[in-house]
C-alpha atoms as a PDB file:
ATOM      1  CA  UNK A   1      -0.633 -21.513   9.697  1.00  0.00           C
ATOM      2  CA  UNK A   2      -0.070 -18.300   7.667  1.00  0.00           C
ATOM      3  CA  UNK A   3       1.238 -14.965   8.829  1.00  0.00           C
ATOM      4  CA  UNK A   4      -1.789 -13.015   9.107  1.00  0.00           C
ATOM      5  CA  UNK A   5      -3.984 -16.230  10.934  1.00  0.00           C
ATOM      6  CA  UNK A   6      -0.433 -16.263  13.656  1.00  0.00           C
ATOM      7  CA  UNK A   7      -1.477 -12.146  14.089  1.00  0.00           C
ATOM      8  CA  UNK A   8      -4.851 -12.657  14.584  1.00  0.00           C
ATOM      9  CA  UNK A   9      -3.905 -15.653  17.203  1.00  0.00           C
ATOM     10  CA  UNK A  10      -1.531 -12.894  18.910  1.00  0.00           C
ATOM     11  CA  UNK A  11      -4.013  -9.933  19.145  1.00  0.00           C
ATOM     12  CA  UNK A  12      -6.641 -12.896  20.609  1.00  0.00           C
ATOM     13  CA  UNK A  13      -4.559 -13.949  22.576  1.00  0.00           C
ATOM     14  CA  UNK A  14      -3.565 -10.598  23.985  1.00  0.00           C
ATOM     15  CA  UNK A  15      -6.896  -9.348  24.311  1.00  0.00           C
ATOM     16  CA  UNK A  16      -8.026 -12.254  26.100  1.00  0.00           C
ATOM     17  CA  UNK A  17      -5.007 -11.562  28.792  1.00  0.00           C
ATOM     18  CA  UNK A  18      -5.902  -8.110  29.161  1.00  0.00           C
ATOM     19  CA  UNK A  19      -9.395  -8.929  30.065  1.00  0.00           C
ATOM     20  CA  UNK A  20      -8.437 -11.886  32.251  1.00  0.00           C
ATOM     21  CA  UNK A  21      -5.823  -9.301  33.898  1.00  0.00           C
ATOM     22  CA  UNK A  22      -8.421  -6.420  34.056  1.00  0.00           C
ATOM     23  CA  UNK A  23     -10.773  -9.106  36.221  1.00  0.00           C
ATOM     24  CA  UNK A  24      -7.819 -10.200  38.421  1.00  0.00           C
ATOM     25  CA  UNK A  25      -7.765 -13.909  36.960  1.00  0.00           C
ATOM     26  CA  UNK A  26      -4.327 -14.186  36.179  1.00  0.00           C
ATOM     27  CA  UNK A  27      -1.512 -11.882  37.473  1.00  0.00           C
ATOM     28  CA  UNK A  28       0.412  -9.131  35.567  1.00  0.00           C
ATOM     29  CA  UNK A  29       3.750 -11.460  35.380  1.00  0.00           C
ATOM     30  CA  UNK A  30       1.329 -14.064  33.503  1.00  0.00           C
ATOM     31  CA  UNK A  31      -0.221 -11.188  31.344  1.00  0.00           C
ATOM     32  CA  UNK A  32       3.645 -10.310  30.339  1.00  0.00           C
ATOM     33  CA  UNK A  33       4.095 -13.850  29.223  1.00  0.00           C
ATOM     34  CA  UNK A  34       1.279 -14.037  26.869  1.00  0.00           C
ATOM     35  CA  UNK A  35       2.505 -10.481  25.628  1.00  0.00           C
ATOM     36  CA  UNK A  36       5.705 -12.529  24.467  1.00  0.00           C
ATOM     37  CA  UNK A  37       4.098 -14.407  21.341  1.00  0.00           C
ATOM     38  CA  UNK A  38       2.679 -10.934  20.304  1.00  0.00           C
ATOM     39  CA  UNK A  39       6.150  -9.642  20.379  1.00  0.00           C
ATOM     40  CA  UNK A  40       7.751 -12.882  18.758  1.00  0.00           C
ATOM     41  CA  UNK A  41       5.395 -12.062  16.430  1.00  0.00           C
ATOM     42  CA  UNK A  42       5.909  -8.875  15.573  1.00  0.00           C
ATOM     43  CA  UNK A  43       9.436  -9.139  15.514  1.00  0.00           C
ATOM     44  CA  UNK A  44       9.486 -12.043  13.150  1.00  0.00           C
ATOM     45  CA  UNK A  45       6.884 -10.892  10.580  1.00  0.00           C
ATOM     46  CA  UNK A  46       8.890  -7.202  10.695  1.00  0.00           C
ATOM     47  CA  UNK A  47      12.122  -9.080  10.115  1.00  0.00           C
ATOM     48  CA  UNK A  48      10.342 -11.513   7.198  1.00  0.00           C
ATOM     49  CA  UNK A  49       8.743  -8.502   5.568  1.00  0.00           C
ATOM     50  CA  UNK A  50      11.844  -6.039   5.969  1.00  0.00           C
ATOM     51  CA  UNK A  51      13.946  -9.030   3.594  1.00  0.00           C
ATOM     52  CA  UNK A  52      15.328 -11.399   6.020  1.00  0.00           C
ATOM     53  CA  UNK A  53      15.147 -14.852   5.568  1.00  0.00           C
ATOM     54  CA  UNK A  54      12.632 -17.002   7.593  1.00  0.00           C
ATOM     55  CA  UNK A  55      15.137 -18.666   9.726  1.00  0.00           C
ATOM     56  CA  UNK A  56      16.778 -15.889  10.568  1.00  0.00           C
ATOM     57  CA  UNK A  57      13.711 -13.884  11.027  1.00  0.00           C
ATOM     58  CA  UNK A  58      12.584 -16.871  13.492  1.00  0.00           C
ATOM     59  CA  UNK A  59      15.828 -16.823  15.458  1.00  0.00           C
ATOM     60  CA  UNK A  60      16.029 -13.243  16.109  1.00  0.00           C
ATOM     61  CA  UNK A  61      12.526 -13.310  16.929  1.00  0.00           C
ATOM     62  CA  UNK A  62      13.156 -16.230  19.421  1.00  0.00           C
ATOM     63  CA  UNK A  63      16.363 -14.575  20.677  1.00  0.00           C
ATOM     64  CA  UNK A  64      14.368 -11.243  21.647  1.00  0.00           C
ATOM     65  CA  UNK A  65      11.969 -13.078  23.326  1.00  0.00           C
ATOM     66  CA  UNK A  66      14.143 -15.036  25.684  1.00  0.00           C
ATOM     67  CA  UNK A  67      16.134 -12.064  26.508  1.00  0.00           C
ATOM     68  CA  UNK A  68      13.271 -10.564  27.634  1.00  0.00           C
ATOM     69  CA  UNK A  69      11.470 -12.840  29.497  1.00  0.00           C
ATOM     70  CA  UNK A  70      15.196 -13.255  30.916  1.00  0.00           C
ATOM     71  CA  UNK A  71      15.574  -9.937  32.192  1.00  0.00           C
ATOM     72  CA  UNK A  72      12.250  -9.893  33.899  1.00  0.00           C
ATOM     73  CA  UNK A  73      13.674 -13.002  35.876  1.00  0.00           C
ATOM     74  CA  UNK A  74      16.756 -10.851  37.124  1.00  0.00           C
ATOM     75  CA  UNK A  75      14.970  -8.029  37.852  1.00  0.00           C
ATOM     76  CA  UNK A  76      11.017  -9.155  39.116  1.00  0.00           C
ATOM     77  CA  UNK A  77       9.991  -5.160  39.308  1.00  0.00           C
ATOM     78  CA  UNK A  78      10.010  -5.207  35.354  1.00  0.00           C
ATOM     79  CA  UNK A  79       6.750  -4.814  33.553  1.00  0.00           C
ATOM     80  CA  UNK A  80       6.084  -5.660  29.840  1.00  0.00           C
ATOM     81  CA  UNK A  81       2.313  -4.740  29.667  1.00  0.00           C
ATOM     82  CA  UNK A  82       1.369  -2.216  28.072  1.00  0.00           C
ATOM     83  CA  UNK A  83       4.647  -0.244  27.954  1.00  0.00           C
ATOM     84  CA  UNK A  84       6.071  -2.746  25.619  1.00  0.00           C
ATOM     85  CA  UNK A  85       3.901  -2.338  23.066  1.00  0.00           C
ATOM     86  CA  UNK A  86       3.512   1.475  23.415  1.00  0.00           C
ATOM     87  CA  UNK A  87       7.406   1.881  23.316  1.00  0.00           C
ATOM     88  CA  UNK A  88       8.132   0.677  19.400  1.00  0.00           C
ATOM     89  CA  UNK A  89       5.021   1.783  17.681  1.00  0.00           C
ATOM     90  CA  UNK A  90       5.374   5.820  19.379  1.00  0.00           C
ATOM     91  CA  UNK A  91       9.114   5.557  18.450  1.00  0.00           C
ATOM     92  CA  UNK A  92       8.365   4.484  14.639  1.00  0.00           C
ATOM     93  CA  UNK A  93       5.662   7.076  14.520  1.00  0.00           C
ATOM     94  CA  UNK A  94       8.386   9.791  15.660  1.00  0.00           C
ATOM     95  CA  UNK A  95      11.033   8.664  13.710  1.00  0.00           C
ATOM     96  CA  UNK A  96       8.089   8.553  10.425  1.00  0.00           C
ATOM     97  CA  UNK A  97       7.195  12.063  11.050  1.00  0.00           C
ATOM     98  CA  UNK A  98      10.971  13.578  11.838  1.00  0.00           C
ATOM     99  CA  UNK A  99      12.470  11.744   8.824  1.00  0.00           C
ATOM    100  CA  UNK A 100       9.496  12.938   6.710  1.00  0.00           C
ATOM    101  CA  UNK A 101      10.747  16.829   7.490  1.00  0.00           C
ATOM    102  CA  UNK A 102      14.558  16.483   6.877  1.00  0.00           C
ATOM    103  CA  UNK A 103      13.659  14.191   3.841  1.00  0.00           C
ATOM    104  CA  UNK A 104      13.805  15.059   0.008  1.00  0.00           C
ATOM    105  CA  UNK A 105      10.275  13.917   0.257  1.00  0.00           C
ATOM    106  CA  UNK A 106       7.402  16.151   1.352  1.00  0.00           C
ATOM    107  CA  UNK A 107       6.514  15.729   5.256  1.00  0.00           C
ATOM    108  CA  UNK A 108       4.462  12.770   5.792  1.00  0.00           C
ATOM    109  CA  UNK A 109       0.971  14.673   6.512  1.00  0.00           C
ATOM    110  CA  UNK A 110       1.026  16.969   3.310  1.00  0.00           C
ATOM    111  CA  UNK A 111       1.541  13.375   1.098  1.00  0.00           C
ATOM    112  CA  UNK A 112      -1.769  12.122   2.994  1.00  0.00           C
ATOM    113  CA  UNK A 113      -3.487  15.021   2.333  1.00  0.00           C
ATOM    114  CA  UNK A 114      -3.072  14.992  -1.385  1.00  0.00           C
ATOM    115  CA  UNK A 115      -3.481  11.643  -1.386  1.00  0.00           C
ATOM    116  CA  UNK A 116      -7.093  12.927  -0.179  1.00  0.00           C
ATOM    117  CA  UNK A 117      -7.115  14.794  -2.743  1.00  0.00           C
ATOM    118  CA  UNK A 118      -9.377  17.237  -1.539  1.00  0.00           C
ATOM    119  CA  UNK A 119      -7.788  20.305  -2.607  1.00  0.00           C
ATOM    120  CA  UNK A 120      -4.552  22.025  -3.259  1.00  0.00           C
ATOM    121  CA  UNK A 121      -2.353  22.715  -0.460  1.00  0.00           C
ATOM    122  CA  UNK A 122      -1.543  26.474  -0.369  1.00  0.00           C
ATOM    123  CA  UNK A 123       1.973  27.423   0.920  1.00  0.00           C
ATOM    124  CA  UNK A 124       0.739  28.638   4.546  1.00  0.00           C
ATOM    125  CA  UNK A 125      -1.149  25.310   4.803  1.00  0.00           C
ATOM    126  CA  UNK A 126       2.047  23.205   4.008  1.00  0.00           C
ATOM    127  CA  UNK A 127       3.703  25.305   6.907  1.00  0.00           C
ATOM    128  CA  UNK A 128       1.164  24.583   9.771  1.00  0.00           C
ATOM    129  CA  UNK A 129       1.263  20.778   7.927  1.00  0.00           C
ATOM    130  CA  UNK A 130       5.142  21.069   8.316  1.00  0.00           C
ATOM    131  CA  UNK A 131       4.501  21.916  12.029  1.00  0.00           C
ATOM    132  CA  UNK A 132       2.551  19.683  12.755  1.00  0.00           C
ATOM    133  CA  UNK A 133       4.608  16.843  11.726  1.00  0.00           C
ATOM    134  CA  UNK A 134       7.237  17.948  14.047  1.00  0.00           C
ATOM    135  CA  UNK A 135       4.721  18.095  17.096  1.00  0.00           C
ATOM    136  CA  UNK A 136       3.655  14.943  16.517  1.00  0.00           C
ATOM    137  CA  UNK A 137       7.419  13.670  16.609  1.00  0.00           C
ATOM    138  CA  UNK A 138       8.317  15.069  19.863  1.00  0.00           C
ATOM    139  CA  UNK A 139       4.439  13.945  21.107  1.00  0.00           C
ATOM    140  CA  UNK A 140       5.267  10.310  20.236  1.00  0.00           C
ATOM    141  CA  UNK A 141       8.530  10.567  21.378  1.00  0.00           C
ATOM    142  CA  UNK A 142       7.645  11.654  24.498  1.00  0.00           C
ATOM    143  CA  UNK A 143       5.573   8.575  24.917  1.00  0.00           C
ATOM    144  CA  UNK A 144       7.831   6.409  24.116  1.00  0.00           C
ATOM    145  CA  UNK A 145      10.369   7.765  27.032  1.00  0.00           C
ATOM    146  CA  UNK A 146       7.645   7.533  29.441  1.00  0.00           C
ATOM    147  CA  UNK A 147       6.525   3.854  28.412  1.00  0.00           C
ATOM    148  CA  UNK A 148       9.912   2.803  28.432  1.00  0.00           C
ATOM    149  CA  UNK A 149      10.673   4.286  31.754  1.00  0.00           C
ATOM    150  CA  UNK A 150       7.772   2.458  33.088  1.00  0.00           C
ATOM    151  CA  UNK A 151       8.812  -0.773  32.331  1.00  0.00           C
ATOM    152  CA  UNK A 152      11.285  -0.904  34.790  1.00  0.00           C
ATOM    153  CA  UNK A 153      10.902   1.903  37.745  1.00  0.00           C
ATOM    154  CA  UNK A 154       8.538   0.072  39.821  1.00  0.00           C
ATOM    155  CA  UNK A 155       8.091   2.956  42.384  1.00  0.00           C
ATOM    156  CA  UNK A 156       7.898   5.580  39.684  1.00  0.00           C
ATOM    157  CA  UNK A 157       5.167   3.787  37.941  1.00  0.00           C
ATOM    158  CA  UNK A 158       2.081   4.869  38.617  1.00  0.00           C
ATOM    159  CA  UNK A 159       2.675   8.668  38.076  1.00  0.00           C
ATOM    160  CA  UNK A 160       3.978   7.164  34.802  1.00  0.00           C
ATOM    161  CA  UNK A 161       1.280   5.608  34.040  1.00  0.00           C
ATOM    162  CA  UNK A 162      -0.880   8.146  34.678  1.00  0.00           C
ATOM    163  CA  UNK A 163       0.859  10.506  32.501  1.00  0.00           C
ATOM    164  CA  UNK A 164       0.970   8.155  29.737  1.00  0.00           C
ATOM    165  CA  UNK A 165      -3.013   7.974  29.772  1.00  0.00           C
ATOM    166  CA  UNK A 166      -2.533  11.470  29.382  1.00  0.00           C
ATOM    167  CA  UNK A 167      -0.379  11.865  26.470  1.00  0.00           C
ATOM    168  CA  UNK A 168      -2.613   9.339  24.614  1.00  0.00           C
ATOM    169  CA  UNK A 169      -5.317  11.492  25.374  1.00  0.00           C
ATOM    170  CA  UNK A 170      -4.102  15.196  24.301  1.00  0.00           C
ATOM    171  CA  UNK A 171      -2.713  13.249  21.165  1.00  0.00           C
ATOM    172  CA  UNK A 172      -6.694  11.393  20.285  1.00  0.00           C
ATOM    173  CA  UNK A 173      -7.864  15.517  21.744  1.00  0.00           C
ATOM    174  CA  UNK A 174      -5.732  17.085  18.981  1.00  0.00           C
ATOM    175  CA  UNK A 175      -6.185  14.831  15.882  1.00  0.00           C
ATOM    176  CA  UNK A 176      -9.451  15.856  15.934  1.00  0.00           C
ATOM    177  CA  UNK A 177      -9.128  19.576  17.187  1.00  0.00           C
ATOM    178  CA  UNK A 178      -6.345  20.042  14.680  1.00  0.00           C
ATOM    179  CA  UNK A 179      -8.458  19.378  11.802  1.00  0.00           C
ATOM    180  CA  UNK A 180     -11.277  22.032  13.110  1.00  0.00           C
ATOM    181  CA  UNK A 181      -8.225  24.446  13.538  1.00  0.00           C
ATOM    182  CA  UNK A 182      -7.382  24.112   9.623  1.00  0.00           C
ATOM    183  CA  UNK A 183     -10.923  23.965   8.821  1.00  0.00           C
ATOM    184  CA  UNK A 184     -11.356  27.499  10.356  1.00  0.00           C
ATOM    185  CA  UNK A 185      -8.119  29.193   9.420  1.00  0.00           C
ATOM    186  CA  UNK A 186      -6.796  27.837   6.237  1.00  0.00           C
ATOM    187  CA  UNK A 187     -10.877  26.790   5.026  1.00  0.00           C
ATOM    188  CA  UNK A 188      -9.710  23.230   4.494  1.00  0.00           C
ATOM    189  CA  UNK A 189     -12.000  20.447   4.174  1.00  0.00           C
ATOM    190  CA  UNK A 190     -10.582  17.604   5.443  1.00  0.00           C
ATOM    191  CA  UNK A 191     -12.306  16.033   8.372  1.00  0.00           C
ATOM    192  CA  UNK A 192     -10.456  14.098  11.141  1.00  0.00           C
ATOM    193  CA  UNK A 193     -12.851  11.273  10.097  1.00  0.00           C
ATOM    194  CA  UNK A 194     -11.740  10.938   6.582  1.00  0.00           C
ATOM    195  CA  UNK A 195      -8.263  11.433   7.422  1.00  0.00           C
ATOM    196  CA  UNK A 196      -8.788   8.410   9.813  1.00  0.00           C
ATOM    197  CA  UNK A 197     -10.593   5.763   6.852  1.00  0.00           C
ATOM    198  CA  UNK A 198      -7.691   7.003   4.828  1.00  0.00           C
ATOM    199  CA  UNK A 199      -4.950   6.291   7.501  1.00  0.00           C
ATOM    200  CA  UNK A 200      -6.104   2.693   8.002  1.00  0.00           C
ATOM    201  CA  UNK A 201      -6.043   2.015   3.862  1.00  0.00           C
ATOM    202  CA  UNK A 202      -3.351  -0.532   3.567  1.00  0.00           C
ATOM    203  CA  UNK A 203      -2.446   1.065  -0.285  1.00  0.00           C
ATOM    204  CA  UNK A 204      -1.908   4.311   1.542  1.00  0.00           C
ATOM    205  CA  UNK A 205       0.420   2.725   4.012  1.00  0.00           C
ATOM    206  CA  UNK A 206       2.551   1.913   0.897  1.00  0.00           C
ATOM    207  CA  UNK A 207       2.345   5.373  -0.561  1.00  0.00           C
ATOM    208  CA  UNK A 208       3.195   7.116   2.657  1.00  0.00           C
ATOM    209  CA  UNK A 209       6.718   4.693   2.914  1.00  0.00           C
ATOM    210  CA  UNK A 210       5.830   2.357   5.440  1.00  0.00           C
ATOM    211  CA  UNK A 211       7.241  -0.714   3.347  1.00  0.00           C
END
């Protein structure tokens, strides 16, 4: 089976836990275990992609998996779902956007924007642009800590939790406030809608650096 048909068997399979674990058909311990061939799989297609060879890819990928699923064993309070998969996608979004502002590179949200190509970007624009990279650094960041920390305080996991829902939801608030904020003070046109079909654009993925 190829690559992309073992990711769409993973993201199934996932989704089909979730909604089995939603209707209290299988436990959460059994919802982490499924969540292990969507990490085996992410780790080995990252590894394959990123220039490792296969077996190698495959053995790390293997080895991450067991020391996981071995740690929950030790410690029973640990939870893998959803914090695990909330924990490496905020942390490569934060790491995207800070390296994009200390780079010799322009900050990642001014190259999307002219990739738009909409209209020039006017110095005070590429400030606010500038500034919002960095917010949306320490905003992913900050998820990140919080998912991770929930993975393994039991007793502190529910206020977790509930602050997580809420950092997802002032960052889905402000990608689409943001863009009425430019629109009214700088006049621009892009809408958080187009900004989104672009995002998703697997050429612009390339463009932007994430190889």
């Amino acid at each position: 089976m190829r690559m992309a048909g073992l990711g769409a068997l993973a993201s199934l399979s996932l989704a089909a836990g979730l909604g089995l674990n939603a209707f209290g058909a299988i436990s959460a311990q059994v919802l982490d275990y499924i969540a292990m061939y969507a990490v085996w799989w992410v780790v080995w297609r990252l590894l394959a992609r990123g220039g490792a060879g296969e077996a190698v890819a495959m053995l790390v990928a293997i080895g991450t998996v067991t020391g996981l699923m071995w740690l929950q064993v030790q410690m029973p309070e640990i939870r893998y779902m959803p914090y695990l998969l909330i924990v490496p996608a905020n942390l490569l979004a934060s790491w995207f956007f800070a390296r994009s502002l200390v780079s010799e590179r322009n900050a990642i949200l001014v190259d999307l924007i002219e990739i738009m190509g909409l209209r020039p970007i006017e110095p005070r624009f590429r400030r606010f642009v500038e500034g919002q990279c960095l917010l949306w650094s320490v905003m992913c960041l900050g998820t990140a800590i919080a998912a991770a920390l929930a993975i393994g305080m039991a007793e502190h996991r529910p206020a977790l939790a509930g602050l997580l829902s809420a950092l997802v939801m002032v960052q889905i608030v402000w990608f689409a406030l943001s863009h009425y904020y430019a629109s009214f003070r700088y006049g621009r046109p892009e809408t958080w809608g187009l900004t989104l079909r672009t995002m998703i654009r697997p050429d612009v993925w390339a463009r932007l650096g994430f190889q």
